[in-house]
Protein backbone atom coordinates (compact mmCIF):
# COMPACT_ATOMS: atom_id res chain seq x y z
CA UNK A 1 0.00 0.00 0.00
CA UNK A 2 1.29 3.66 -1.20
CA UNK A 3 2.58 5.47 1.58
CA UNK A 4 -0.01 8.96 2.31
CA UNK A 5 0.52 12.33 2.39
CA UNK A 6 -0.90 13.96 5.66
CA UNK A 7 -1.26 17.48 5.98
CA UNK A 8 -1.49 18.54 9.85
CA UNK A 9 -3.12 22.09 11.03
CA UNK A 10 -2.09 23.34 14.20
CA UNK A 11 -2.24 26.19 16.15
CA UNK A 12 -0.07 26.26 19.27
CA UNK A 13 2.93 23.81 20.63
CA UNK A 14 2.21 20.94 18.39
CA UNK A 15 1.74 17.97 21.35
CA UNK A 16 -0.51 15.90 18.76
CA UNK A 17 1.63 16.54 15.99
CA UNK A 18 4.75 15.51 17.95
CA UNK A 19 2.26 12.52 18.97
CA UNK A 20 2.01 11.38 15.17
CA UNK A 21 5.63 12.32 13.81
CA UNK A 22 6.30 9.81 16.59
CA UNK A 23 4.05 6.81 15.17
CA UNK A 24 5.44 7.42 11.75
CA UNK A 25 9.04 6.85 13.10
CA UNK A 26 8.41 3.62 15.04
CA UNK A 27 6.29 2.24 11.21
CA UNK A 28 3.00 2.15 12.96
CA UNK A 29 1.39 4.94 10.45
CA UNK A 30 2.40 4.19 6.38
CA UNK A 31 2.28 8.09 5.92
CA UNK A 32 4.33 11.08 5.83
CA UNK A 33 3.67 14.69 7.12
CA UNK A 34 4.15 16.56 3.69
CA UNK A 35 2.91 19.83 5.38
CA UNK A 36 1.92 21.78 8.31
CA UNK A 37 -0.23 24.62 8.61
CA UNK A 38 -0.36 27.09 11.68
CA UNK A 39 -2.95 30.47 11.16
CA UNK A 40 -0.35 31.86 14.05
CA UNK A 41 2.96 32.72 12.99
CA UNK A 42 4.71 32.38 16.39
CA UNK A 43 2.96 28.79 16.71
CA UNK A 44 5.86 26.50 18.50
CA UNK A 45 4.56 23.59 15.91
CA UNK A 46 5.74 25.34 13.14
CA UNK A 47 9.35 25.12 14.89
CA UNK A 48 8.52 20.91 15.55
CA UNK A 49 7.53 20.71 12.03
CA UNK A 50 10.94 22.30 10.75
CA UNK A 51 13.15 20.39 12.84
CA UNK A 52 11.57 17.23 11.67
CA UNK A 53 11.96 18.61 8.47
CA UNK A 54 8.42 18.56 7.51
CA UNK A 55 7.34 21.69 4.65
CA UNK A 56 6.16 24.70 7.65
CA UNK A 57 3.88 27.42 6.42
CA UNK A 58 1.99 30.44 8.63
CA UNK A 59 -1.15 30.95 6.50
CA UNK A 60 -3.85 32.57 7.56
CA UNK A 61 -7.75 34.50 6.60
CA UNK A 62 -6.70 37.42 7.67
CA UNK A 63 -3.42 37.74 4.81
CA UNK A 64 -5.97 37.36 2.16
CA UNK A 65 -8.51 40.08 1.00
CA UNK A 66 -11.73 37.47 1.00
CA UNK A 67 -12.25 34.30 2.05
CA UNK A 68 -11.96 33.16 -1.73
CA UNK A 69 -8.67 33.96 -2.25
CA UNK A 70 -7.46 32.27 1.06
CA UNK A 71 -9.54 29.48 0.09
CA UNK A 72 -8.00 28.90 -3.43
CA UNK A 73 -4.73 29.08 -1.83
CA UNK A 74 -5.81 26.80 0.75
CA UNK A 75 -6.75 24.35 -1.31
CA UNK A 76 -3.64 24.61 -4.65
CA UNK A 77 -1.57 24.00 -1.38
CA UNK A 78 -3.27 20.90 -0.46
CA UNK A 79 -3.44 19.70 -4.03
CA UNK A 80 0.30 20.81 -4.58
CA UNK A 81 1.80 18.74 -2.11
CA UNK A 82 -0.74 16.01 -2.80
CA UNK A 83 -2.33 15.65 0.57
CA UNK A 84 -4.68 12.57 1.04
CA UNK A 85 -5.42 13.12 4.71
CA UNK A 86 -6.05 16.51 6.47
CA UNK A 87 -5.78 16.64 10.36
CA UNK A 88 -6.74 19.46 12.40
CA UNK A 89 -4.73 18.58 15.65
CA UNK A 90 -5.77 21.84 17.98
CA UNK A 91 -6.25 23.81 15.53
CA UNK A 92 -8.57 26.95 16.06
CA UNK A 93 -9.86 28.16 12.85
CA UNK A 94 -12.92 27.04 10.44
CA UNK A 95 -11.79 25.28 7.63
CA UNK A 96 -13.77 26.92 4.51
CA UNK A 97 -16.53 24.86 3.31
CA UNK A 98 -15.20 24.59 -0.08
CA UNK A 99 -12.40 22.87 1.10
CA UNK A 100 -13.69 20.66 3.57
CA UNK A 101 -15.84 19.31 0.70
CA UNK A 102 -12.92 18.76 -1.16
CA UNK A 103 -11.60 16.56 1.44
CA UNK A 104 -14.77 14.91 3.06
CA UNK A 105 -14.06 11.86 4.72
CA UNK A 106 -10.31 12.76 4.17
CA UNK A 107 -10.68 15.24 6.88
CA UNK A 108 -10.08 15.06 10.46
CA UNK A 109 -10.35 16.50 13.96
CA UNK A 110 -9.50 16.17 17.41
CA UNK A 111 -11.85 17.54 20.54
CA UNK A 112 -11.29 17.17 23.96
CA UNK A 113 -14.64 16.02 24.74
CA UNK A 114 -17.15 13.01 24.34
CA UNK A 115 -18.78 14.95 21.12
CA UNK A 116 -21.37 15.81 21.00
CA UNK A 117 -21.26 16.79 24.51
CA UNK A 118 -19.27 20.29 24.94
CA UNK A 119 -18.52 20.82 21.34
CA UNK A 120 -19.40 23.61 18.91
CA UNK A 121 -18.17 27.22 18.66
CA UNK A 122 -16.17 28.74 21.01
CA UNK A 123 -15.41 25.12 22.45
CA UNK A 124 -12.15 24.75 22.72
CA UNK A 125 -8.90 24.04 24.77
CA UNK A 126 -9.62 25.39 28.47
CA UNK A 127 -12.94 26.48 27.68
CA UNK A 128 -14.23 22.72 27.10
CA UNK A 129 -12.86 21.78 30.76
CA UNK A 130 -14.00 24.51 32.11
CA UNK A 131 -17.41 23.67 30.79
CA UNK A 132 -17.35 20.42 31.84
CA UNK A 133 -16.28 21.37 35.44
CA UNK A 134 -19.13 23.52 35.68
CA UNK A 135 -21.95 21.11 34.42
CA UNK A 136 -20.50 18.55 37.13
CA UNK A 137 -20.54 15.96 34.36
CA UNK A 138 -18.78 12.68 35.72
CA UNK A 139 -16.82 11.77 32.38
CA UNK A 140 -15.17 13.10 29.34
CA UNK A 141 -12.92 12.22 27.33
CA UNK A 142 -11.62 12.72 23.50
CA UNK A 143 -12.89 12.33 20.08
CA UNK A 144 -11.54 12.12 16.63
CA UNK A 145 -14.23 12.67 13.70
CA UNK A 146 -14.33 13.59 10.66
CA UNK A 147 -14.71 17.30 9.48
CA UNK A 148 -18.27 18.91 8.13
CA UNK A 149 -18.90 22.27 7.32
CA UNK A 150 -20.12 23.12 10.94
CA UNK A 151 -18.31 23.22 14.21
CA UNK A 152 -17.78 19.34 15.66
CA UNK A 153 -20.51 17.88 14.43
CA UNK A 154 -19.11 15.54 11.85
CA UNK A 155 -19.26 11.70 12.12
CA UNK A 156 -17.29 10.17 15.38
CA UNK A 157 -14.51 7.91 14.46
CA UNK A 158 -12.43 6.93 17.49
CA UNK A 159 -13.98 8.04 21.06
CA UNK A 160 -12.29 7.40 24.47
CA UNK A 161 -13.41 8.13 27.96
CA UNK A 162 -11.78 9.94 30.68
CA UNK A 163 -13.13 9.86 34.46
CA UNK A 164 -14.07 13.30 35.87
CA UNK A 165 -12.53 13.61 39.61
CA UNK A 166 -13.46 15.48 42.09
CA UNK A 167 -10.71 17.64 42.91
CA UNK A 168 -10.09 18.23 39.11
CA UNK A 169 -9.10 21.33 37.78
CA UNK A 170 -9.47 22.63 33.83
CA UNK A 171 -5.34 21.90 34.38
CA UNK A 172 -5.95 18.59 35.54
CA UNK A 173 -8.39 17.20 33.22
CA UNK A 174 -6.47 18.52 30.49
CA UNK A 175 -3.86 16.80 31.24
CA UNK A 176 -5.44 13.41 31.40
CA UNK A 177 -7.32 14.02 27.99
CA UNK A 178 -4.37 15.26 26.32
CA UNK A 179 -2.66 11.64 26.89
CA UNK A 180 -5.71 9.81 25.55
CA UNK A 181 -5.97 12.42 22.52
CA UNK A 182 -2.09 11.35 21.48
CA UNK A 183 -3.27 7.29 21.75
CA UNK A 184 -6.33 7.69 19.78
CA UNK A 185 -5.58 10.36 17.41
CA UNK A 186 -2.81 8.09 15.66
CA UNK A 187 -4.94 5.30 15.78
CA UNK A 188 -7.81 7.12 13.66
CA UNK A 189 -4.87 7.71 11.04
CA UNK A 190 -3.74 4.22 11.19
CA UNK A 191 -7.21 3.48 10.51
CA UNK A 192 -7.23 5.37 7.64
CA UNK A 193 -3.80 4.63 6.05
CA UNK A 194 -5.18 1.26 6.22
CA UNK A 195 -8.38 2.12 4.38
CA UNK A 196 -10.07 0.63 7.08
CA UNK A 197 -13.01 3.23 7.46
CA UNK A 198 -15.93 2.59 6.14
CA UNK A 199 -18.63 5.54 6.41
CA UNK A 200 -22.10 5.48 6.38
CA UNK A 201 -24.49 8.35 7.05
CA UNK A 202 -23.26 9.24 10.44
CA UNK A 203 -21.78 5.75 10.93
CA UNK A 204 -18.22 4.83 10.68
CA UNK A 205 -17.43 1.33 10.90
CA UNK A 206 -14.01 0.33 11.56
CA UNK A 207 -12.74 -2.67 9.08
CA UNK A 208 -10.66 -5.44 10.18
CA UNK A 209 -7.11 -5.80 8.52
């Protein structure tokens, strides 16, 4: 099987992307990170990226007049480096419609919640914790799906729960999540190297090798 091109967006220290560079070294994953995106140009993951010597590019809406012309960029970048799997690993802008149809089903995303509990806008990072905290829910957890046009609402792929203690903190839970979002991230992407997804409506089934 063809080794793939994966192109990973990020948008702060990288800890997911250093998760999967990782699983391609040890020959779990048959892919390759071809690119990464950050929208921030400070964005320690663009530093991970280069000394990995992965392709690191700061690209961003708000360089580009309209949304079209980031969007046609967006995507003759993509297409350039011949991406077959996009993976939004913390990152914290909307991917524009027209290229998330592009890529659907070849699109992915990780949350730090049991989706579609504490997703949506403005759901992110901290915030999600700090939601959960405040509902007094007893579990979270992670979940990798794959990317619609709307905010975390596309179909679940790989979901893993996390206990909710009692002394937690935002800190604390974050911490927990963030170890189960490096396990199950890779493994969504070694199901898909594999070709072992197999979607149907909201339904993805996971196909034995």
């Amino acid at each position: 099987m063809p080794k793939l091109n994966i192109a990973v967006f990020v948008s702060g220290r990288g800890s997911n992307l250093d998760s999967i560079f990782g699983q391609i070294k040890t020959g779990r994953l048959n892919a390759s990170i071809a690119l990464v995106i950050s929208n921030r140009s400070d964005a320690p993951a663009l530093d991970l990226a280069r000394s990995q010597g992965a392709k690191a590019i700061h690209l961003a809406p708000n360089q580009f007049d309209d949304e079209p012309a980031y969007q046609e960029t967006l995507l003759n970048l993509l297409q350039t480096e011949n991406i077959d799997l996009v993976v939004l690993a913390g990152y914290l802008k909307k991917i524009p419609a027209a290229v998330v149809n592009q890529y659907k089903h070849k699109m992915i995303n990780i949350h730090p919640a049991l989706l579609p509990a504490f997703g949506g806008k403005g759901l992110y990072g901290r915030y999600v914790h700090e939601a959960v905290l405040e509902f007094g829910a007893k579990i979270s957890g992670a979940t990798v799906h794959f990317v619609d046009t709307e905010y975390d609402t596309g179909p679940p792929i790989v979901q893993e729960c996390v206990p909710v203690l009692d002394d937690d903190t935002p800190e604390s839970l974050a911490k927990r999540i963030l170890e189960v979002e490096h396990r199950i991230l890779p493994q969504a992407i070694e199901y898909f190297c594999n070709n072992q997804l197999d979607v149907k409506g909201r339904r993805v089934y996971i196909k034995k090798k």
